[in-house]
Protein backbone atom coordinates (compact mmCIF):
# COMPACT_ATOMS: atom_id res chain seq x y z
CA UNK A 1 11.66 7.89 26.88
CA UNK A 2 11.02 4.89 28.98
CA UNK A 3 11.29 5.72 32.82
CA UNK A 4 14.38 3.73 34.12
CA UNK A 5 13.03 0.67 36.47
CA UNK A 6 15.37 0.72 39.86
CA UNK A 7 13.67 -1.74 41.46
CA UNK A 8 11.94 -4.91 40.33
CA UNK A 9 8.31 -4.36 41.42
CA UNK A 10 7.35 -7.50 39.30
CA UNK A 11 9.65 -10.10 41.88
CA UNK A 12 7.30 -13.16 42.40
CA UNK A 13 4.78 -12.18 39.65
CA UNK A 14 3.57 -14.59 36.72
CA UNK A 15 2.80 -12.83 33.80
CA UNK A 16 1.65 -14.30 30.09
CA UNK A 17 2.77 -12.80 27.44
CA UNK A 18 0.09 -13.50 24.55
CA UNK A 19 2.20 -11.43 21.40
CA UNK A 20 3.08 -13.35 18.59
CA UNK A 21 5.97 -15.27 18.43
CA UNK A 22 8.46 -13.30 16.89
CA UNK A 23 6.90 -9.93 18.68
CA UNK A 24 6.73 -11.65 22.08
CA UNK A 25 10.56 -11.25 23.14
CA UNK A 26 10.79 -7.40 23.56
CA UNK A 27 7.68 -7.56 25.71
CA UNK A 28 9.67 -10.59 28.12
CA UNK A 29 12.60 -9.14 28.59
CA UNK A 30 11.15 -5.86 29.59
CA UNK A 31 9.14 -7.67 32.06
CA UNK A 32 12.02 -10.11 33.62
CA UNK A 33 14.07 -6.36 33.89
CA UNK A 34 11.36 -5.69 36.07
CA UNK A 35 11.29 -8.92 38.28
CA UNK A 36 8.66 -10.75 36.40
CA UNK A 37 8.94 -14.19 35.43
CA UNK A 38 7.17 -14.25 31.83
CA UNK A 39 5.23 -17.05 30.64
CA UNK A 40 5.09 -16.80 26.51
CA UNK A 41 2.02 -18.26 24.98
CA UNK A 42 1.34 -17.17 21.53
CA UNK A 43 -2.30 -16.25 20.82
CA UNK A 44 -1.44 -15.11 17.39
CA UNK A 45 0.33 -15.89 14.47
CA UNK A 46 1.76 -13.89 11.68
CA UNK A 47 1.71 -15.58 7.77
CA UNK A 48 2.49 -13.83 5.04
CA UNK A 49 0.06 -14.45 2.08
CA UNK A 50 0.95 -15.82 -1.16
CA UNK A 51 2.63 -13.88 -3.90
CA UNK A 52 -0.05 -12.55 -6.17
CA UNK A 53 -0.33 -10.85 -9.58
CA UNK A 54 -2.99 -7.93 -7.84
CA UNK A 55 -0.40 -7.00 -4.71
CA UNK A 56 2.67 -7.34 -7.36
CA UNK A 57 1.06 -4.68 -9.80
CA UNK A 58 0.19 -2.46 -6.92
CA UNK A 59 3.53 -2.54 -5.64
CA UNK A 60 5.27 -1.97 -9.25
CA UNK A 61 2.66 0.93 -9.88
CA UNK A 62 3.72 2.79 -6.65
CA UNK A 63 3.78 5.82 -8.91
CA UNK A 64 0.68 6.15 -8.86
CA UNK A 65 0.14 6.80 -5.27
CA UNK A 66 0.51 9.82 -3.30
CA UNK A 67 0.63 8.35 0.11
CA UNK A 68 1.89 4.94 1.83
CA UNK A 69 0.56 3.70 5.17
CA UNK A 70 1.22 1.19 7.62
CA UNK A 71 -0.68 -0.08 10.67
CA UNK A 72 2.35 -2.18 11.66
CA UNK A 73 5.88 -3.53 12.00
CA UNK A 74 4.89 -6.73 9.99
CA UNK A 75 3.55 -4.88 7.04
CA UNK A 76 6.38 -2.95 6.79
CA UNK A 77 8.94 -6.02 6.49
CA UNK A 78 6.40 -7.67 3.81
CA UNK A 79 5.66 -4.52 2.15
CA UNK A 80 9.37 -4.09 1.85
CA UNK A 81 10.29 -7.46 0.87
CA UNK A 82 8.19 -7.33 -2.58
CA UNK A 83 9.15 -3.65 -2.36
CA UNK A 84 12.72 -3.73 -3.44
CA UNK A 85 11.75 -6.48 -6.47
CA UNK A 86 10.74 -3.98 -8.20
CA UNK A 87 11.98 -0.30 -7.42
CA UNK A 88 14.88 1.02 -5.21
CA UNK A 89 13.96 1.71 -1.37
CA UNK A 90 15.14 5.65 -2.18
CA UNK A 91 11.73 5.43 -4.49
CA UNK A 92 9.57 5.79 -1.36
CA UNK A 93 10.67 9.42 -0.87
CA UNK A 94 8.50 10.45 -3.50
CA UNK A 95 5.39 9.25 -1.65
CA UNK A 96 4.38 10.88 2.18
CA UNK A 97 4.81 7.65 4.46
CA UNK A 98 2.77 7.69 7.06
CA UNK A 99 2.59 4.90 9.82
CA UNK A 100 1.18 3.83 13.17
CA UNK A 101 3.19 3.20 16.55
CA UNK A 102 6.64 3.06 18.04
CA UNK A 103 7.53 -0.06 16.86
CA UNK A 104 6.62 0.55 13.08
CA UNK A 105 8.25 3.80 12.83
CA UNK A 106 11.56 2.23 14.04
CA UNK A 107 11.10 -0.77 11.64
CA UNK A 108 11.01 1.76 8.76
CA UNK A 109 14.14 3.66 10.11
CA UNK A 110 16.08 0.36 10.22
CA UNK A 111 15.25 0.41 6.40
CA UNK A 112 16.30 4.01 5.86
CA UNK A 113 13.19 5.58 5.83
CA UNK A 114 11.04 8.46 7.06
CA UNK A 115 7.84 8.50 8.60
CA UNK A 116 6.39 11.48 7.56
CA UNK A 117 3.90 11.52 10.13
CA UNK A 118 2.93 8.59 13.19
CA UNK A 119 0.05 9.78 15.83
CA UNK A 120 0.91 10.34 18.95
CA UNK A 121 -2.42 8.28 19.49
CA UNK A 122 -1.42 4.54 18.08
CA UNK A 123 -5.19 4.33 16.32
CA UNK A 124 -6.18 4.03 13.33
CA UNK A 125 -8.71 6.68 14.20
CA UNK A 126 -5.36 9.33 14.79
CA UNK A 127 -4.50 8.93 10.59
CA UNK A 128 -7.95 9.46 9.82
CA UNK A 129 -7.82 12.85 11.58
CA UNK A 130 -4.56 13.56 10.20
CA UNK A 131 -5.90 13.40 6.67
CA UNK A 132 -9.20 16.13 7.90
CA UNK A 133 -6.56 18.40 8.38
CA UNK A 134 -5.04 17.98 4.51
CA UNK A 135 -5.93 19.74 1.95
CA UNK A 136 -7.00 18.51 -1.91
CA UNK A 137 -7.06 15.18 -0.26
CA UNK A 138 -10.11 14.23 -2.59
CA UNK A 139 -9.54 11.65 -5.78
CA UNK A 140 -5.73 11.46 -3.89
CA UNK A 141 -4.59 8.23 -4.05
CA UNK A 142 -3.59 6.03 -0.77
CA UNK A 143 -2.19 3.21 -0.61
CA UNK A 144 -1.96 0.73 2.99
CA UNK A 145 0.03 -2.30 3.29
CA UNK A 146 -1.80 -3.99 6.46
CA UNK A 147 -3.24 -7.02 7.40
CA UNK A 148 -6.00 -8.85 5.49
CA UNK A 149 -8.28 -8.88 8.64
CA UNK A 150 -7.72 -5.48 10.01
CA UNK A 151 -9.81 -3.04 11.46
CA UNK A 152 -11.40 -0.79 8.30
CA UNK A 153 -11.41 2.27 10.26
CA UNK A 154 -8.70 3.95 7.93
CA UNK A 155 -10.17 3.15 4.90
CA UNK A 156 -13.82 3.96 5.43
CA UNK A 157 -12.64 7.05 7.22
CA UNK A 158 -10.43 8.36 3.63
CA UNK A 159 -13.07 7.17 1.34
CA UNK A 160 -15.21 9.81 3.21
CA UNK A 161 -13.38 12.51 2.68
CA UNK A 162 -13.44 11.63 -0.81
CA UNK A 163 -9.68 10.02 -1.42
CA UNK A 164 -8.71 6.88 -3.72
CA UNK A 165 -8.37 4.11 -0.75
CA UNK A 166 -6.47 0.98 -2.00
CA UNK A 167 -6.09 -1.68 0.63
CA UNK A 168 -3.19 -4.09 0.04
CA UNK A 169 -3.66 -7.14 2.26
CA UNK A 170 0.22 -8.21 3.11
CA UNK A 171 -0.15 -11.36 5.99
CA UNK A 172 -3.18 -12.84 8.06
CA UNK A 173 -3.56 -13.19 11.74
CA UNK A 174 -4.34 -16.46 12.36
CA UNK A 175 -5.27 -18.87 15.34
CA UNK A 176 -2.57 -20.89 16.41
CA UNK A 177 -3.71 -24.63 17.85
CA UNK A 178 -2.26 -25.01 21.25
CA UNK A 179 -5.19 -24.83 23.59
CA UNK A 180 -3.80 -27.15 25.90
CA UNK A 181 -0.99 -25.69 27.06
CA UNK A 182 -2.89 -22.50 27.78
CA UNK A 183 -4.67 -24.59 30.09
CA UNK A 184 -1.65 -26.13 31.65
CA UNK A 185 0.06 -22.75 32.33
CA UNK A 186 -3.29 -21.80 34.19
CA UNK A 187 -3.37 -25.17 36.03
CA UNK A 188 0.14 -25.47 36.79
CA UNK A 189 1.44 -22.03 37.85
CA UNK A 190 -0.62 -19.12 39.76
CA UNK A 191 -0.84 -16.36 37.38
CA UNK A 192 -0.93 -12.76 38.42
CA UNK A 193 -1.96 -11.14 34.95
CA UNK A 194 -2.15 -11.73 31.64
CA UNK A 195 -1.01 -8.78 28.27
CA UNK A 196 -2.79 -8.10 25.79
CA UNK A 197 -1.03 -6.41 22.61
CA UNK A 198 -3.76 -6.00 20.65
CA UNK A 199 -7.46 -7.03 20.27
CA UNK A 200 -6.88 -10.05 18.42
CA UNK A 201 -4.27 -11.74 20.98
CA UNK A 202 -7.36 -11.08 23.47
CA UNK A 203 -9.82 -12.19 21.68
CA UNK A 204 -8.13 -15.71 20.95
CA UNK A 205 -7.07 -15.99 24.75
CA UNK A 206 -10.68 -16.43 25.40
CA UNK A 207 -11.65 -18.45 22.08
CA UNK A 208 -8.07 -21.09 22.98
CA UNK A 209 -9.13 -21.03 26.67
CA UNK A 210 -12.59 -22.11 26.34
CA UNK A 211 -15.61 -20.69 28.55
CA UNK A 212 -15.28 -23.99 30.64
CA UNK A 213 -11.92 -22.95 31.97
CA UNK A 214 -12.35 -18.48 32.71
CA UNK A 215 -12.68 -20.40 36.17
CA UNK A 216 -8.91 -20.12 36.12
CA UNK A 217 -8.60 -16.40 35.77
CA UNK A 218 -10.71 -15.61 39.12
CA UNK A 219 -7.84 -14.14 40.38
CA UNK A 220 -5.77 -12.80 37.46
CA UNK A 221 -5.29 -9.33 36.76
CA UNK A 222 -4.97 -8.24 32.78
CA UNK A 223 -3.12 -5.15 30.99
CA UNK A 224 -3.95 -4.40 27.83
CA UNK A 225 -1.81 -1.68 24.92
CA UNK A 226 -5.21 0.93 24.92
CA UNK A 227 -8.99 1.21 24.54
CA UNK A 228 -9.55 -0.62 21.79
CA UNK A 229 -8.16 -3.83 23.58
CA UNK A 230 -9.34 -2.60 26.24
CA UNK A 231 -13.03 -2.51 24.56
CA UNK A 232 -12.48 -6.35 23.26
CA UNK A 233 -11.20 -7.08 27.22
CA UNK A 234 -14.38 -6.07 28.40
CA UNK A 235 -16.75 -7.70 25.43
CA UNK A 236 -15.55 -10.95 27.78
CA UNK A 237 -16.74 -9.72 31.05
CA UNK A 238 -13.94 -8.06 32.09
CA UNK A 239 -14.06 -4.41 33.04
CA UNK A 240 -10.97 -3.94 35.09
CA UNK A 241 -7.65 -3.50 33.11
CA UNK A 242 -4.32 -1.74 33.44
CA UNK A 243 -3.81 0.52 30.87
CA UNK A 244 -0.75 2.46 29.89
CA UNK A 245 -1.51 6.45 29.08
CA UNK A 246 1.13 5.54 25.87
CA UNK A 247 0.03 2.53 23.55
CA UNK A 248 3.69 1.14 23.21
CA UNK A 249 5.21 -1.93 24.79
CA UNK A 250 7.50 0.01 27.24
CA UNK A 251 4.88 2.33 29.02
CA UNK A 252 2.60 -1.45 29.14
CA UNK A 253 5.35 -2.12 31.50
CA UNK A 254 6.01 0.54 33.46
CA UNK A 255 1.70 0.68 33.91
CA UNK A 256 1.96 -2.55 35.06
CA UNK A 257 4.75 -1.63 37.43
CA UNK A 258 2.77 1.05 38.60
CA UNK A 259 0.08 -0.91 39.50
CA UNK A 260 2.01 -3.51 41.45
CA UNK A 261 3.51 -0.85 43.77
CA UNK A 262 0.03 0.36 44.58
CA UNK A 263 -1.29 -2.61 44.49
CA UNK A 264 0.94 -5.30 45.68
């Protein structure tokens, strides 16, 4: 449960918020709770790929799968979407659902549904230890509704341990083009620190910033959602990093709270 903020430890600090659009105002209003005033630049952007014969045949064959997982909140909305062309949303009980993180658990129970099992550890690397610890998981067939550019921890991990690994790319992360007014926020405003979600919003800060301008983040701070953004965060030179011991949007805050009343 998120710890209750009493005071405002973020009064007078600037913070960008780099989440995607439609992600990014959960994040801001967390922050401005907390005293911050948020600046929301989209590093990221969420498309949903065109209908396609392959992902509708996978979908309609959903029989033939013995588990269903999802990396995130996104894939469970398109998953869903195609989903309920084709079968009633009760039809997923016959499968174990198994998903990553806070926020994708909770879009799954606003559709009626169960997570059978979600890490306490939001990593891909947490579902490939949960499936060590099945049994007869060879030749079972797995099914994960994820992004078409996302990590291929999961699958490589399953295919391993000998299991029938069926990706089904749902929506792309792509760059969105608004490099300047990165730049102005930078130029205009003194920012304290800048969030990172996930390794992609960090890695397109840098690649919409430009090497030419890092000069602007001499004195900015970052927080990043765990170790693998964390890992991505320091691939750019940067080895100092507030990081929340719980990869979920509330404990980002309350880390970065943390930090300003040690550090003001």
């Amino acid at each position: 449960m998120r710890r209750a903020i009493t005071l405002k430890p973020l009064v007078g600090k600037r913070i960008v918020v780099t989440r995607a659009q439609e992600d990014a105002a959960s994040l801001s209003k967390l922050l401005r709770e907390a005293g911050a005033e948020p600046f929301e630049f989209p590093t990221i952007s969420i498309e949903e790929i065109e209908p396609n014969n392959q992902r509708d045949a996978r979908i309609q064959s959903i029989n033939d799968y013995s588990y269903l997982i999802f990396t995130s909140q996104h894939g469970v909305k398109f998953f869903l979407k195609h989903f309920v062309r084709f079968h009633e949303i009760q039809k997923l009980q016959d499968l174990t659902v198994i998903c990553i993180g806070t926020q994708t658990n909770n879009c799954l129970a606003s559709y009626g549904i169960k997570s059978d099992f979600t890490p306490r550890r939001f990593q891909a690397e947490s579902i490939v230890a949960f499936f060590k610890k099945e049994t007869m998981i060879a030749h079972k067939k797995i099914l994960i509704a994820r992004a078409q550019e996302a990590r291929n921890v999961i699958e490589m991990g399953l295919h391993k341990q000998g299991a029938s690994v069926t990706v089904l790319p749902l929506y792309k992360v792509t760059l969105p083009q608004n490099s300047e007014k990165l730049k102005e926020i930078f130029v205009e405003n003194h920012i304290d620190l800048v969030t990172f979600a996930s390794s992609k919003t960090c890695s397109n800060f840098f690649h919409i910033l430009g090497l030419e301008n890092k000069r602007y983040l001499n004195e900015t701070n970052f927080a990043v959602i765990g170790p693998i953004t964390q890992k991505t965060l320091q691939n750019f030179g940067y080895s100092k990093a507030v990081v929340p011991k719980k990869y979920t949007i509330p404990s980002l805050v309350e880390a970065i709270c943390d930090y300003y009343v040690e550090v003001p």
